[in-house]
Protein backbone atom coordinates (compact mmCIF):
# COMPACT_ATOMS: atom_id res chain seq x y z
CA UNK A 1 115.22 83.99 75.98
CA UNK A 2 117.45 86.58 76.42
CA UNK A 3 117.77 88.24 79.54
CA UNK A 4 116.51 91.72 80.13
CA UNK A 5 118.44 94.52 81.29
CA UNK A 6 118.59 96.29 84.16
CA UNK A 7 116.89 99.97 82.93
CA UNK A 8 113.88 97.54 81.06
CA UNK A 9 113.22 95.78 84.17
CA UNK A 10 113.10 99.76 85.52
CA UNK A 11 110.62 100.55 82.88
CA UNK A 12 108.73 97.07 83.23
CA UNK A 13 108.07 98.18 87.14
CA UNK A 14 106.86 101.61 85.58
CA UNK A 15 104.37 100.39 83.14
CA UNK A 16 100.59 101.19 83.48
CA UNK A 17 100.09 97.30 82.43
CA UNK A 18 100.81 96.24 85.81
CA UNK A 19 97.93 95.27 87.78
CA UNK A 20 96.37 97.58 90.31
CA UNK A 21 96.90 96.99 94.22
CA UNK A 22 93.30 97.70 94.24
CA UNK A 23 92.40 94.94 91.60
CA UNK A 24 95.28 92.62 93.63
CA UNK A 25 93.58 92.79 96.70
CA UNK A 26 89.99 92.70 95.21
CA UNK A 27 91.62 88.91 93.31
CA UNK A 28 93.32 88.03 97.15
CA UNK A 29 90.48 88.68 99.74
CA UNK A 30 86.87 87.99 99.90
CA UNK A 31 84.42 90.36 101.44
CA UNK A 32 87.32 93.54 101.46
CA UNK A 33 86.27 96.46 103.32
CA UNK A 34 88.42 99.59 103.09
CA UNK A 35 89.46 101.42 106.68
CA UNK A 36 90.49 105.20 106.31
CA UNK A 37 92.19 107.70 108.28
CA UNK A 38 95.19 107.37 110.88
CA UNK A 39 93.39 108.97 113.49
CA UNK A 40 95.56 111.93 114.36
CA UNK A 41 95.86 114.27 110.89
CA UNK A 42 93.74 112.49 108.10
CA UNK A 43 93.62 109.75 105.41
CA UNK A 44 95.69 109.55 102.81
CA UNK A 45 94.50 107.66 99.48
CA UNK A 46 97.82 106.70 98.53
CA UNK A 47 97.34 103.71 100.99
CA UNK A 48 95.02 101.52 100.37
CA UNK A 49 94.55 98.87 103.01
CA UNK A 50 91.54 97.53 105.54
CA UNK A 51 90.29 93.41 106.11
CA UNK A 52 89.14 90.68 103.51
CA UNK A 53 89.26 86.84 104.16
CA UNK A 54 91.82 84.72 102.63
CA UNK A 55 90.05 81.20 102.74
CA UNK A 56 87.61 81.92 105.55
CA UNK A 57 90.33 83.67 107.47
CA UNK A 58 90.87 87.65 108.46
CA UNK A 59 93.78 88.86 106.64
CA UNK A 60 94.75 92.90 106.84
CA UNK A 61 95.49 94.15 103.14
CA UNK A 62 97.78 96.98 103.21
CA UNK A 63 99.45 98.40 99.80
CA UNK A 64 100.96 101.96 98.82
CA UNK A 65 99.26 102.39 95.14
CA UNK A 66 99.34 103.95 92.10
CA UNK A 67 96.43 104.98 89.61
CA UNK A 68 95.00 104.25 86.58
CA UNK A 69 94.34 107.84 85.09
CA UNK A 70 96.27 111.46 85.38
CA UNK A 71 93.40 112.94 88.20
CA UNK A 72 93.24 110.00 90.36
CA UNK A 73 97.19 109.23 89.88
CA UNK A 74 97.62 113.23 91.41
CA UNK A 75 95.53 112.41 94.11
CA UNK A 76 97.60 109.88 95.31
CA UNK A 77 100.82 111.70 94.77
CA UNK A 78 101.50 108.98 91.78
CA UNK A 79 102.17 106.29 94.18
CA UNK A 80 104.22 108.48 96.96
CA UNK A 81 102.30 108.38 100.51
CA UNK A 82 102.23 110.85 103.15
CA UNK A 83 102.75 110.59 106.59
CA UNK A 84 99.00 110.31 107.18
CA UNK A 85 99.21 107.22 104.59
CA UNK A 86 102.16 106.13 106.37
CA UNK A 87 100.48 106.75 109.83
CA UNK A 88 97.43 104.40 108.65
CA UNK A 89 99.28 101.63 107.68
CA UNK A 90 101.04 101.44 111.19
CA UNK A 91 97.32 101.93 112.74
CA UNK A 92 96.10 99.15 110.54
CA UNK A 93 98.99 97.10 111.41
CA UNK A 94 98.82 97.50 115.27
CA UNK A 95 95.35 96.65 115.15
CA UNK A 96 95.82 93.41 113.07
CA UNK A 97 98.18 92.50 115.92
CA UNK A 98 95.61 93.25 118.29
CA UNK A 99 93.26 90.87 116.74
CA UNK A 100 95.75 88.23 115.82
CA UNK A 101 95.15 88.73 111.78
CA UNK A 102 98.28 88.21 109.25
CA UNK A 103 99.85 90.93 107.64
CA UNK A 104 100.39 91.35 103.93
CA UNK A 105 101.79 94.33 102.40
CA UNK A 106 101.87 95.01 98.84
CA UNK A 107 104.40 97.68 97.69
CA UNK A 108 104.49 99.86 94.35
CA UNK A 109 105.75 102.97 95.15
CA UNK A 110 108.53 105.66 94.11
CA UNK A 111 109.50 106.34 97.51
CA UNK A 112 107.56 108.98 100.25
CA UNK A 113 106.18 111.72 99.12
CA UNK A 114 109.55 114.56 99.30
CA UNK A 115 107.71 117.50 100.06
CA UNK A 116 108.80 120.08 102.46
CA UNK A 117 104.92 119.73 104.53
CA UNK A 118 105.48 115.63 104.20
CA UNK A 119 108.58 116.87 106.21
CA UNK A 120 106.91 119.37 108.77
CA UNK A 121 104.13 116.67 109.61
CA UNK A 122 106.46 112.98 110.56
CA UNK A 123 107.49 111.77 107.34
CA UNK A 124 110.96 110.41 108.11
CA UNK A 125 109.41 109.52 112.24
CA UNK A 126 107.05 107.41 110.57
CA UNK A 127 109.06 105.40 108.25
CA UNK A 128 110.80 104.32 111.36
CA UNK A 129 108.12 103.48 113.11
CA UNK A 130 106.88 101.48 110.26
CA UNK A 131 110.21 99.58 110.19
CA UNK A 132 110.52 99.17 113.99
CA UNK A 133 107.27 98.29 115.02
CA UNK A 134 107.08 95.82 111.90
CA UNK A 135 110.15 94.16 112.94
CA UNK A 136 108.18 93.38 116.64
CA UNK A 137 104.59 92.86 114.77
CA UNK A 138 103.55 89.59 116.41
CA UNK A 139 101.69 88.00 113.96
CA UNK A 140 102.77 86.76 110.39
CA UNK A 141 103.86 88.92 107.91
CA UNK A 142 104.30 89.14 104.70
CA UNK A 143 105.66 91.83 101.88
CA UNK A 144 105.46 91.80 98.08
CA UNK A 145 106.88 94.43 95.83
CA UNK A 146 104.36 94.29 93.32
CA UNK A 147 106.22 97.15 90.56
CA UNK A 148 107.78 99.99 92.31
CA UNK A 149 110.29 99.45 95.43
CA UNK A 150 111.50 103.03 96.31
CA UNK A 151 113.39 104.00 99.30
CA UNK A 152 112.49 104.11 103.18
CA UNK A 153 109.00 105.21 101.21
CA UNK A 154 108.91 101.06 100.39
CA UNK A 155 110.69 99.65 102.94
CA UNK A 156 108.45 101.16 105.54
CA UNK A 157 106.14 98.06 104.69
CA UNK A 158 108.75 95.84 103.41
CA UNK A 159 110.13 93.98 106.76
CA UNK A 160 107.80 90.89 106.73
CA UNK A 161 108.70 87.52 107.84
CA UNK A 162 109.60 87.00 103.85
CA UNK A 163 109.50 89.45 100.72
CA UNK A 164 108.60 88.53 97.56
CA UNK A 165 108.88 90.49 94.55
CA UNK A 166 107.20 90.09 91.19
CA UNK A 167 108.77 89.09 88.13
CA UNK A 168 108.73 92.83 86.77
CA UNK A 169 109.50 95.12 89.58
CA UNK A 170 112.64 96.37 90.84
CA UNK A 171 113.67 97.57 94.68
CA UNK A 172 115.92 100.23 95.44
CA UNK A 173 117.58 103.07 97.82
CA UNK A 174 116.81 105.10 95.12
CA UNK A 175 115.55 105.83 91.57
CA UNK A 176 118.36 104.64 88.95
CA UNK A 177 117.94 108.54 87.38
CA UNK A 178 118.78 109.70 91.14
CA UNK A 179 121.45 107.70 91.44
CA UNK A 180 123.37 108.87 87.99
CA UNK A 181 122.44 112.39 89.24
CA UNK A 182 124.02 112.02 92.87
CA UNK A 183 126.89 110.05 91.80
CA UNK A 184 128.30 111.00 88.69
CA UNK A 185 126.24 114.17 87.97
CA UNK A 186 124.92 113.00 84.78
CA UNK A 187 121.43 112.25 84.76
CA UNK A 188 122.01 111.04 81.23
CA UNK A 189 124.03 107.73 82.82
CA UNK A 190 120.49 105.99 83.65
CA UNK A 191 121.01 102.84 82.28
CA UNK A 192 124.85 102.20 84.03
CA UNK A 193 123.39 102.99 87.12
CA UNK A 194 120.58 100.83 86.76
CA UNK A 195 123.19 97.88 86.43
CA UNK A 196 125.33 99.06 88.96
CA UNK A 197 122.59 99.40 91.53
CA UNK A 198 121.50 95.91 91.81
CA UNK A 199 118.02 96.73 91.92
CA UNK A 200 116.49 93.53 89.78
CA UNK A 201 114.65 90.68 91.56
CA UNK A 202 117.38 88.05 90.06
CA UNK A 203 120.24 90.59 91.97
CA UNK A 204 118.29 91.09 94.99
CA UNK A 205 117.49 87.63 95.35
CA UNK A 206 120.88 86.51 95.38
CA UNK A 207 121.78 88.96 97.95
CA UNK A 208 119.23 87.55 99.90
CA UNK A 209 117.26 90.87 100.13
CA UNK A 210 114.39 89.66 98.92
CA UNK A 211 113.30 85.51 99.38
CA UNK A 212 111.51 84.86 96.19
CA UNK A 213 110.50 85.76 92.96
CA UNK A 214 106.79 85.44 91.74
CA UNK A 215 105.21 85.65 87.84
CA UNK A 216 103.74 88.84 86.55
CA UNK A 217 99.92 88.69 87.83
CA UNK A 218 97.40 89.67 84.93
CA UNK A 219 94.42 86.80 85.14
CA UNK A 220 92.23 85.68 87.39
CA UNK A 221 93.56 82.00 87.33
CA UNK A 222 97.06 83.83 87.95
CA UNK A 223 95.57 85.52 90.64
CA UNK A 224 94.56 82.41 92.51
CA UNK A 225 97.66 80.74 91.83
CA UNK A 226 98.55 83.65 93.98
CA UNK A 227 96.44 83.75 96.54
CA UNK A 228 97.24 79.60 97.21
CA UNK A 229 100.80 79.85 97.66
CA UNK A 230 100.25 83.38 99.83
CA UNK A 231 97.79 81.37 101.85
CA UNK A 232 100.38 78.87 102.22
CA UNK A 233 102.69 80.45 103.65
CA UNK A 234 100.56 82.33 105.98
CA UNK A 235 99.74 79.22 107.16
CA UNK A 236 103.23 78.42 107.21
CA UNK A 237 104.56 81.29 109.93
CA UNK A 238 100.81 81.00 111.82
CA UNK A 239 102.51 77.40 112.32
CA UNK A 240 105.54 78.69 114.68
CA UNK A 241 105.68 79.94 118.16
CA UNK A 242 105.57 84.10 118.38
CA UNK A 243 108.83 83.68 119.67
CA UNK A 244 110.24 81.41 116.57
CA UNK A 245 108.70 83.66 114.61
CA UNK A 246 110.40 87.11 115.84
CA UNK A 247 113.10 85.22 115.92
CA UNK A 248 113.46 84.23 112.35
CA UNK A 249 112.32 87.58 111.34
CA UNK A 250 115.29 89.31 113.32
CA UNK A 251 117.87 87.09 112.09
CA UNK A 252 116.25 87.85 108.58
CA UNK A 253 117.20 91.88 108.88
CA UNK A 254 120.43 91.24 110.93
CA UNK A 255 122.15 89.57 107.82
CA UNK A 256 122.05 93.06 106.74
């Protein structure tokens, strides 16, 4: 099979065909219900997260999502959260810590929403906060970049214990199109700076940025697959000592 290039992979991460974090988490989690609002400005639909049971046990679902038609893709600025959405996750996160329930975060995103309000209201605090309070979340954690990586906007809930990335999705500082744009001042260089940037799971996995590439989900016996070898590895981290675990995840980022 020959092996596809860097811009396809782009477009593969793009595609509608890619399964819905909605429809991932409904296939992950028994009994889901869906928490809104970050308690301080308002909810955000962009982020989609709240508590289903993996195997009997509490897991907290959190995942920056994209659409499946043109009105309810604007509504959630196609995939780009706001600080509220941003704000919600850390809520959601804080309070699985508080109730000693894993963490898995499921990222298809852009980046954050670059509007001039999104500015006004926290976006860039809350990114951090995402990434620094993540990195001292005591209980385990896991991230998978399900199409989309893009920018602090994804790795705001990309600093688990391990990230996974699907088979199709790419992760990034920035869109390849940006890149060309900012670099060489020709947006028309797309597909060079999709080589150059690195951004498929093969290059990110040798560069140790992400720990593991996973197949395209589409069925429901793909879905379990899934779900096993997620459990697995919850199980897995839920194994160590908080301190082995904080440990491991520091070392992790550190390497960077």
């Amino acid at each position: 099979m020959a092996k596809t290039n860097a811009f396809d992979r782009v477009l593969q991460a793009r595609s509608d065909d890619k399964i819905s974090i909605k429809d991932l988490i409904a296939g992950l989690t028994d009994n889901f219900l869906e928490l809104h609002g970050d308690r301080a400005y308002g909810d955000d639909p962009a982020v989609y997260g709240g508590i289903g049971q993996m195997n009997g046990r509490p897991v907290t679902m959190v995942g920056i999502r994209k659409a499946d038609d043109q009105k309810s893709a604007a509504d959630v600025h196609f995939g780009s959260a706001e600080p509220d959405g941003y704000r919600k996750a850390l809520r959601l996160m804080k309070q699985a810590e508080k109730f000693n329930r894993p963490v898995v975060t499921l990222v298809n995103t852009p980046g954050a929403y670059p509007d001039v309000e999104a500015e006004y209201h926290g976006q860039g605090y809350m990114i951090s906060q995402l990434i620094i309070q993540g990195m001292q979340l005591k209980v385990p954690y896991i991230s998978i970049i399900v199409g989309e990586g893009g920018s602090g906007g994804a790795l705001a809930l990309a600093v688990g214990d391990t990230v996974w990335a699907f088979e199709e999705s790419i992760y990034s500082v920035l869109s390849p199109e940006g890149y060309a744009t900012i670099l060489w001042k020709n947006a028309s260089r797309v597909r060079e700076a999709a080589e150059v940037m690195k951004l498929t799971p093969d290059d990110l996995l040798q560069q140790g940025i992400i720990d593991r590439i996973i197949p395209e989900v589409r069925t429901d016996s793909q879905i379990e697959q899934l779900k096993s070898e997620l459990f697995g590895k919850i199980e897995e981290i839920s194994a160590m000592s908080q301190t082995e675990m904080l440990q491991k995840r520091f070392e992790r980022y550190r390497n960077f």
